[in-house]
C-alpha atoms as a PDB file:
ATOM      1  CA  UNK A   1     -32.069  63.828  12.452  1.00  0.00           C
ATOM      2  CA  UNK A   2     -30.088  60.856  13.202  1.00  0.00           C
ATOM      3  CA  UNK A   3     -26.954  59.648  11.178  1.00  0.00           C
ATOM      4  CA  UNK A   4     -27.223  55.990   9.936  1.00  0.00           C
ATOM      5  CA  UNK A   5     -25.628  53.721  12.206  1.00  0.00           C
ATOM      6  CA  UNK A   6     -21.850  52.768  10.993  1.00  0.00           C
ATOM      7  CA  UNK A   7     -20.827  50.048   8.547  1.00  0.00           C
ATOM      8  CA  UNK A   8     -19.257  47.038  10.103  1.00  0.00           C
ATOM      9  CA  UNK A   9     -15.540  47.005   9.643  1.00  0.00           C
ATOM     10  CA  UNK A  10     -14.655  44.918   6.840  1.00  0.00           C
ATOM     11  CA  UNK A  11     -13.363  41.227   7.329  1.00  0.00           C
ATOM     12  CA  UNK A  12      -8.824  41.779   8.010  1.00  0.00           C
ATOM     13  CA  UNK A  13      -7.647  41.120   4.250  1.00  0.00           C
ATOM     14  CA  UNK A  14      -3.833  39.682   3.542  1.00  0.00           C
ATOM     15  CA  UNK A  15      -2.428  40.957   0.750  1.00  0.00           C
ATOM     16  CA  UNK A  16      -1.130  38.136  -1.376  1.00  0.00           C
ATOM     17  CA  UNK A  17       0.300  38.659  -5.083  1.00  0.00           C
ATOM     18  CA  UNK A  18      -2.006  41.028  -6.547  1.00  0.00           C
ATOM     19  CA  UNK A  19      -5.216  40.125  -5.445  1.00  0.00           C
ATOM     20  CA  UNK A  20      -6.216  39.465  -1.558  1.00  0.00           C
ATOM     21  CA  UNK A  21      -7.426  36.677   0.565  1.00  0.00           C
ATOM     22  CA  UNK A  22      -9.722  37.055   3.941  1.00  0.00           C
ATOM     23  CA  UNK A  23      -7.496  36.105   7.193  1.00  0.00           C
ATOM     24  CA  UNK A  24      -9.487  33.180   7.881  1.00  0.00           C
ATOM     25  CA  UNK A  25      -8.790  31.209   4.386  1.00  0.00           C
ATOM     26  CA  UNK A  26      -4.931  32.000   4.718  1.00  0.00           C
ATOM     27  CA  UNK A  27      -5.340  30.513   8.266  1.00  0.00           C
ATOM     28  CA  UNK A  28      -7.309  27.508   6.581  1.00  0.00           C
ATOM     29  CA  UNK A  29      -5.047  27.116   4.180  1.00  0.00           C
ATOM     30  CA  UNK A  30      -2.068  27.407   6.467  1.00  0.00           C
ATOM     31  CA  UNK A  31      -2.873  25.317   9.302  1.00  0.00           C
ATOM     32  CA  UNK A  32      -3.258  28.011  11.240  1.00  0.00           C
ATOM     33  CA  UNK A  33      -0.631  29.999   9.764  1.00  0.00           C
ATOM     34  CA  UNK A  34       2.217  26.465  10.244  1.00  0.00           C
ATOM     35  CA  UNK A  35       2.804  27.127   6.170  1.00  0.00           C
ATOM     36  CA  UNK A  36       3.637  30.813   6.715  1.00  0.00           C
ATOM     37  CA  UNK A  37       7.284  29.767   8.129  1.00  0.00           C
ATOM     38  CA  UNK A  38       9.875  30.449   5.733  1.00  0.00           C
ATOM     39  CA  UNK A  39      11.618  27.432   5.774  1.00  0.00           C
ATOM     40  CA  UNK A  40      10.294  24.321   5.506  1.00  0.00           C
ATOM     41  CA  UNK A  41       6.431  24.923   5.556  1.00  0.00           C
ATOM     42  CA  UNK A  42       4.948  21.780   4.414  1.00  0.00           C
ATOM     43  CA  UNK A  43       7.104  20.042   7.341  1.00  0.00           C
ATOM     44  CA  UNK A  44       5.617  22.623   9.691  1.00  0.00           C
ATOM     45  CA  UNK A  45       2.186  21.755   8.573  1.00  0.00           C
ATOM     46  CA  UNK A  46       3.122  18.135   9.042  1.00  0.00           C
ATOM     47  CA  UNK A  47       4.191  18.904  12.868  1.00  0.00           C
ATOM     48  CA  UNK A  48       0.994  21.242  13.274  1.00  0.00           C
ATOM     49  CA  UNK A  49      -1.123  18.420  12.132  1.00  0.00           C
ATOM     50  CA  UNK A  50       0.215  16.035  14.558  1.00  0.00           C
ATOM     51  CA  UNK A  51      -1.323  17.367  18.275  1.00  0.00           C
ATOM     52  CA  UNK A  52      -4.954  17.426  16.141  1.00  0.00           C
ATOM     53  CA  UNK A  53      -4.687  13.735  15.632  1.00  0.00           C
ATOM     54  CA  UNK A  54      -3.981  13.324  18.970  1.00  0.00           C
ATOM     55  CA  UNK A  55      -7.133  15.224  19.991  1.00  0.00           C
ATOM     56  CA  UNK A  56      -8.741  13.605  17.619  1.00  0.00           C
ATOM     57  CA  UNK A  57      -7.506   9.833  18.577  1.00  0.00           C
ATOM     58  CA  UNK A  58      -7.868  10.389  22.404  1.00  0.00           C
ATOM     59  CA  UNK A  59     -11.431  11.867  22.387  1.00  0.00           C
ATOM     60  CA  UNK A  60     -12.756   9.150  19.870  1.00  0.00           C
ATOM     61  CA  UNK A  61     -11.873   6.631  22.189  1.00  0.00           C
ATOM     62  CA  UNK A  62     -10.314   3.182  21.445  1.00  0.00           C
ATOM     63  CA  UNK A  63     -12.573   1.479  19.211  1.00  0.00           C
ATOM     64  CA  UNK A  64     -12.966   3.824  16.790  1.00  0.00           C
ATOM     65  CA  UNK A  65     -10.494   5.986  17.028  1.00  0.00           C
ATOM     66  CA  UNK A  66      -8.670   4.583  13.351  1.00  0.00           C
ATOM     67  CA  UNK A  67     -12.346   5.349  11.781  1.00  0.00           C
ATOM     68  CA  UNK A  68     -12.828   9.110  13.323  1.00  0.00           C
ATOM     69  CA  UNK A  69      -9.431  10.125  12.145  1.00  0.00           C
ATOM     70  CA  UNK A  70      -9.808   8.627   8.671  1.00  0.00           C
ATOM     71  CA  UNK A  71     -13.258  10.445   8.401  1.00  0.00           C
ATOM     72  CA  UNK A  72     -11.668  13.645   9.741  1.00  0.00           C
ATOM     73  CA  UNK A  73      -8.917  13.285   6.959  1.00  0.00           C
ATOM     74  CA  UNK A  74     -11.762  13.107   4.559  1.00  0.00           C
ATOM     75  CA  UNK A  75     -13.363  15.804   5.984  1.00  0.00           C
ATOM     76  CA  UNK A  76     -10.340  18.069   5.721  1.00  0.00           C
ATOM     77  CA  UNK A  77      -9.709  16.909   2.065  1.00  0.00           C
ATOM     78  CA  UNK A  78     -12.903  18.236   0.980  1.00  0.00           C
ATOM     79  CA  UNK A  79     -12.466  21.790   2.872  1.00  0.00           C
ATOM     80  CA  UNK A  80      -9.313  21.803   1.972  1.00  0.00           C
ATOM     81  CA  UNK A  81     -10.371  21.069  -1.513  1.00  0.00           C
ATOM     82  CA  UNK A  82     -12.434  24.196  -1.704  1.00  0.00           C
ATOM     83  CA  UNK A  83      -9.639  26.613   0.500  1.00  0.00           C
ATOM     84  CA  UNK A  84      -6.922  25.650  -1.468  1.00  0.00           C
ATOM     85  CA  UNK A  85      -9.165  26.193  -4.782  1.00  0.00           C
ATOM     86  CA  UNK A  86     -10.470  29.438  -3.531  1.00  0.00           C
ATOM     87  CA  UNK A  87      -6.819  30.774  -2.538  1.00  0.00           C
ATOM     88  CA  UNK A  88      -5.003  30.144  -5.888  1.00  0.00           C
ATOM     89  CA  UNK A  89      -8.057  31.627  -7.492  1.00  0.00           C
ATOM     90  CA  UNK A  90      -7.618  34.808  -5.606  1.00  0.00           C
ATOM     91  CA  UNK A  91      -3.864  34.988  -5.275  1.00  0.00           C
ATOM     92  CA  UNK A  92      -3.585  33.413  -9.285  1.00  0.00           C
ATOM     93  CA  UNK A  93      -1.130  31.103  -7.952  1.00  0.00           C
ATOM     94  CA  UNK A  94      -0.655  27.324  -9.100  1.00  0.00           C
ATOM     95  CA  UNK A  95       0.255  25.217  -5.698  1.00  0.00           C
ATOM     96  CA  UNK A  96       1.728  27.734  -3.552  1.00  0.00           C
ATOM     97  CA  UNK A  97       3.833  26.032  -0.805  1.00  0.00           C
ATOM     98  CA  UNK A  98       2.463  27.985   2.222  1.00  0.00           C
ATOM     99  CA  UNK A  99      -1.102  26.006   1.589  1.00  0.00           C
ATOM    100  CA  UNK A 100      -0.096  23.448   4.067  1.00  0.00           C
ATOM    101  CA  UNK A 101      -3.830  21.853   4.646  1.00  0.00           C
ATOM    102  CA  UNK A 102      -2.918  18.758   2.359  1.00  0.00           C
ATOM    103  CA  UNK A 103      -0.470  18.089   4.826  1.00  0.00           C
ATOM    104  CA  UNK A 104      -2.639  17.639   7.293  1.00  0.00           C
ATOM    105  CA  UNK A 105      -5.140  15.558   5.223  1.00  0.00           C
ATOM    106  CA  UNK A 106      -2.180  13.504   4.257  1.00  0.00           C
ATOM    107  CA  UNK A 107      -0.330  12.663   7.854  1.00  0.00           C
ATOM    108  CA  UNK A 108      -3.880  12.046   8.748  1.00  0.00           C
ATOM    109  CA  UNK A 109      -4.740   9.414   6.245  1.00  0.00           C
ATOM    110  CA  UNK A 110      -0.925   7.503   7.234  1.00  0.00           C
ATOM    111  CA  UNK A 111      -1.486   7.524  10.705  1.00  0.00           C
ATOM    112  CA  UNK A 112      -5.396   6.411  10.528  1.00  0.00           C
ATOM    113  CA  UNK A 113      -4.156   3.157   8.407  1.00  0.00           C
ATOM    114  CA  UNK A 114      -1.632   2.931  10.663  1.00  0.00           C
ATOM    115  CA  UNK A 115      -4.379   2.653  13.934  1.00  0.00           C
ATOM    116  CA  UNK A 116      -7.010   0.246  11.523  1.00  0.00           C
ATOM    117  CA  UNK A 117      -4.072  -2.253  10.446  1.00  0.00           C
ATOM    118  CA  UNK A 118      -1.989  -2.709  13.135  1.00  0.00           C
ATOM    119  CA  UNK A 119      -3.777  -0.555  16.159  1.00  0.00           C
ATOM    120  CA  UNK A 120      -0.895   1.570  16.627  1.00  0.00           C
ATOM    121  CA  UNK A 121      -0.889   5.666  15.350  1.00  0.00           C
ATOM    122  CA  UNK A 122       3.116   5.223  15.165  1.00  0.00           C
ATOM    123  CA  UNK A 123       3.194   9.240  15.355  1.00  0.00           C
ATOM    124  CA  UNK A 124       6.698   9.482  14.664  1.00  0.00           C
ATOM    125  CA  UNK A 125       7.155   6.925  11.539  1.00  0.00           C
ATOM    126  CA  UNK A 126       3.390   8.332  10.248  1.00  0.00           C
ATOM    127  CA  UNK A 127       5.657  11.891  10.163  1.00  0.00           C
ATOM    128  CA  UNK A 128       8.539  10.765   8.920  1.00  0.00           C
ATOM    129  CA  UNK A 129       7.212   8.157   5.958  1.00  0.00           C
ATOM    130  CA  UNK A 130       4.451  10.632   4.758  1.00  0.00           C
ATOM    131  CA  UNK A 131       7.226  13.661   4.793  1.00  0.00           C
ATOM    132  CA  UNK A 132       9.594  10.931   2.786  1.00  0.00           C
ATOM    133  CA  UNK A 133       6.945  10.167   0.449  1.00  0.00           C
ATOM    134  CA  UNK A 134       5.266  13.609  -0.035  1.00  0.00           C
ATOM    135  CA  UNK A 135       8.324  14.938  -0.762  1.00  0.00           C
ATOM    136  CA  UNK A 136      10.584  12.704  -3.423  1.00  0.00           C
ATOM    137  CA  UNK A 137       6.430  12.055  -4.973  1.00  0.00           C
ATOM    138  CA  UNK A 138       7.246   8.376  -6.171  1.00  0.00           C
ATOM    139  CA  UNK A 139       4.787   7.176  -9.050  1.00  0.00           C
ATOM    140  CA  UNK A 140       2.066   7.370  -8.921  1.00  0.00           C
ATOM    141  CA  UNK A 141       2.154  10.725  -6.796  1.00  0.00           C
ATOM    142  CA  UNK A 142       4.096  12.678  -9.446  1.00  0.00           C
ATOM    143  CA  UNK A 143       1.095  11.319 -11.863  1.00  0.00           C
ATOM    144  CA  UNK A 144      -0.963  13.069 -10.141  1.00  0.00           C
ATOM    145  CA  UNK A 145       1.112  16.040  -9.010  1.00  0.00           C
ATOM    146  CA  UNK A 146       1.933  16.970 -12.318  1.00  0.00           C
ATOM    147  CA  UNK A 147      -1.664  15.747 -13.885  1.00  0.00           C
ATOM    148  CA  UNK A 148      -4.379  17.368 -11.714  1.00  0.00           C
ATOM    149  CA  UNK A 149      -4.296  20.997 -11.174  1.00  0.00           C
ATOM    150  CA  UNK A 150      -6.229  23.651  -8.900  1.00  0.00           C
ATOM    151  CA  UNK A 151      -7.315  22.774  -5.244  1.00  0.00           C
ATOM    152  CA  UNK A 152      -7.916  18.844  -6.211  1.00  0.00           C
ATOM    153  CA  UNK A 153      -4.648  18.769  -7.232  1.00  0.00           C
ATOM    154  CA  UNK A 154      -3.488  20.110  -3.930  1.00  0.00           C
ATOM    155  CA  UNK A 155      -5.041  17.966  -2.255  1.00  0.00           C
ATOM    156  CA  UNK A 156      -5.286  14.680  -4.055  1.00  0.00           C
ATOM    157  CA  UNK A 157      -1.652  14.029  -4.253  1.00  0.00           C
ATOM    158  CA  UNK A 158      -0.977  14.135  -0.339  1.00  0.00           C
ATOM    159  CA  UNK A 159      -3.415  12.239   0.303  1.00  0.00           C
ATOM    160  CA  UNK A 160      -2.016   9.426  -1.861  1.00  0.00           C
ATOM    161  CA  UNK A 161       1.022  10.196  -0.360  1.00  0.00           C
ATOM    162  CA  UNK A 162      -0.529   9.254   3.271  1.00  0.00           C
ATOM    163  CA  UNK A 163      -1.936   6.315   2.448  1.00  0.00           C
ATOM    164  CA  UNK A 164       1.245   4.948   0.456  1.00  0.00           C
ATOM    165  CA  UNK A 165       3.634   6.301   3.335  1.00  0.00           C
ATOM    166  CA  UNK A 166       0.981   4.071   5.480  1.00  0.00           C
ATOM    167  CA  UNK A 167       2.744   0.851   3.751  1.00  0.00           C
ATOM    168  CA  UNK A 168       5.896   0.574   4.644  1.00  0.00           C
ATOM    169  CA  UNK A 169       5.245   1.582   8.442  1.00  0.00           C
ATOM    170  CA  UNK A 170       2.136  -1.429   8.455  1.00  0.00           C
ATOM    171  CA  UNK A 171       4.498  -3.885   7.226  1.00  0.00           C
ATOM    172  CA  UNK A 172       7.522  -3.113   9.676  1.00  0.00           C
ATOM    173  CA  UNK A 173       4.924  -2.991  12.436  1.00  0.00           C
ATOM    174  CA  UNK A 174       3.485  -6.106  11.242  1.00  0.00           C
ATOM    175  CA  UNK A 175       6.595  -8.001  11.614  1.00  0.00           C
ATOM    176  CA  UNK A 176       7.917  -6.941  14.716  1.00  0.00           C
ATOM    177  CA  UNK A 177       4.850  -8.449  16.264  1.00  0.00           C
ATOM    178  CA  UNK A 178       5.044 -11.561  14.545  1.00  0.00           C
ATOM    179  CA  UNK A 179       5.353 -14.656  17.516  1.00  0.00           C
ATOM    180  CA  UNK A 180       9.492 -15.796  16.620  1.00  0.00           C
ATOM    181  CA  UNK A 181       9.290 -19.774  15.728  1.00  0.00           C
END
């Protein structure tokens, strides 16, 4: 008589408040685990988010490079959208700061404008703007930060963020390229 074959081992499980998440949403969520550092996570996703652009820009390929990364940002709203919602339902958490994915979606969306306004990513003023204006949440963002709740919420108010950090940095790009009279 022959024993029945053995159960696959279960999925690695992270233990997180009372309840547990599966290793690959908390490395969703994370950015590949950027939002786990202790300090400073959302500026960690920020940085962790900027080599994927990169990728992203280089292999698109001039012409529509401003259009890929826009629809990637899109694309990593929505997943995001469900991670984030699927985390805080499992952990019974409200916007934990380790989910670091609308980050990503956010820096995205600022340096995408950037690239279909003025043709320039600006990598380094996208970072710095979006961190500016995802942090200190200027109206409307604090509308929405304090309005909208679960994994829209999230998500929805860095990626307002983005594209309002994307203003300032088109308009000082803008000038400095302005012909002088």
């Amino acid at each position: 008589m022959h024993a029945p074959p053995p159960a696959p081992p279960a999925p690695p499980i992270v233990e997180r408040g009372r309840k547990t998440v599966s290793f690959s949403l908390l490395m969703l969520v994370t950015w590949l685990g950027s939002g786990l550092s202790p300090k400073a996570p959302g500026t960690f996703g920020t940085l962790a988010a900027l080599p994927f652009a990169w990728g992203i820009i280089t292999l698109s390929g001039d012409a529509d490079a401003g259009y890929v990364l826009l629809y990637a940002a899109l694309a990593v709203f929505g997943i995001g959208w469900w991670g984030s919602a699927l985390y805080v339902r499992k952990t019974n958490t409200q916007d934990p700061g380790l989910i670091v994915i609308d980050e990503v979606a956010g820096v995205w969306m600022t340096i995408a404008l950037c690239l279909l306004s003025v043709g320039q990513p600006a990598y380094v003023l996208s970072f710095v703007a979006f961190r500016i204006f995802d942090i200190l949440k200027p109206w409307p963002i604090c509308w929405f930060d304090r309005t909208i709740h679960g994994g829209l919420g999230i998500m929805l108010d860095d990626l307002l963020a983005g594209a309002l950090a994307a203003i300032p940095i088109i308009i000082i790009l803008s000038l400095t390229t302005l012909p002088l009279p």
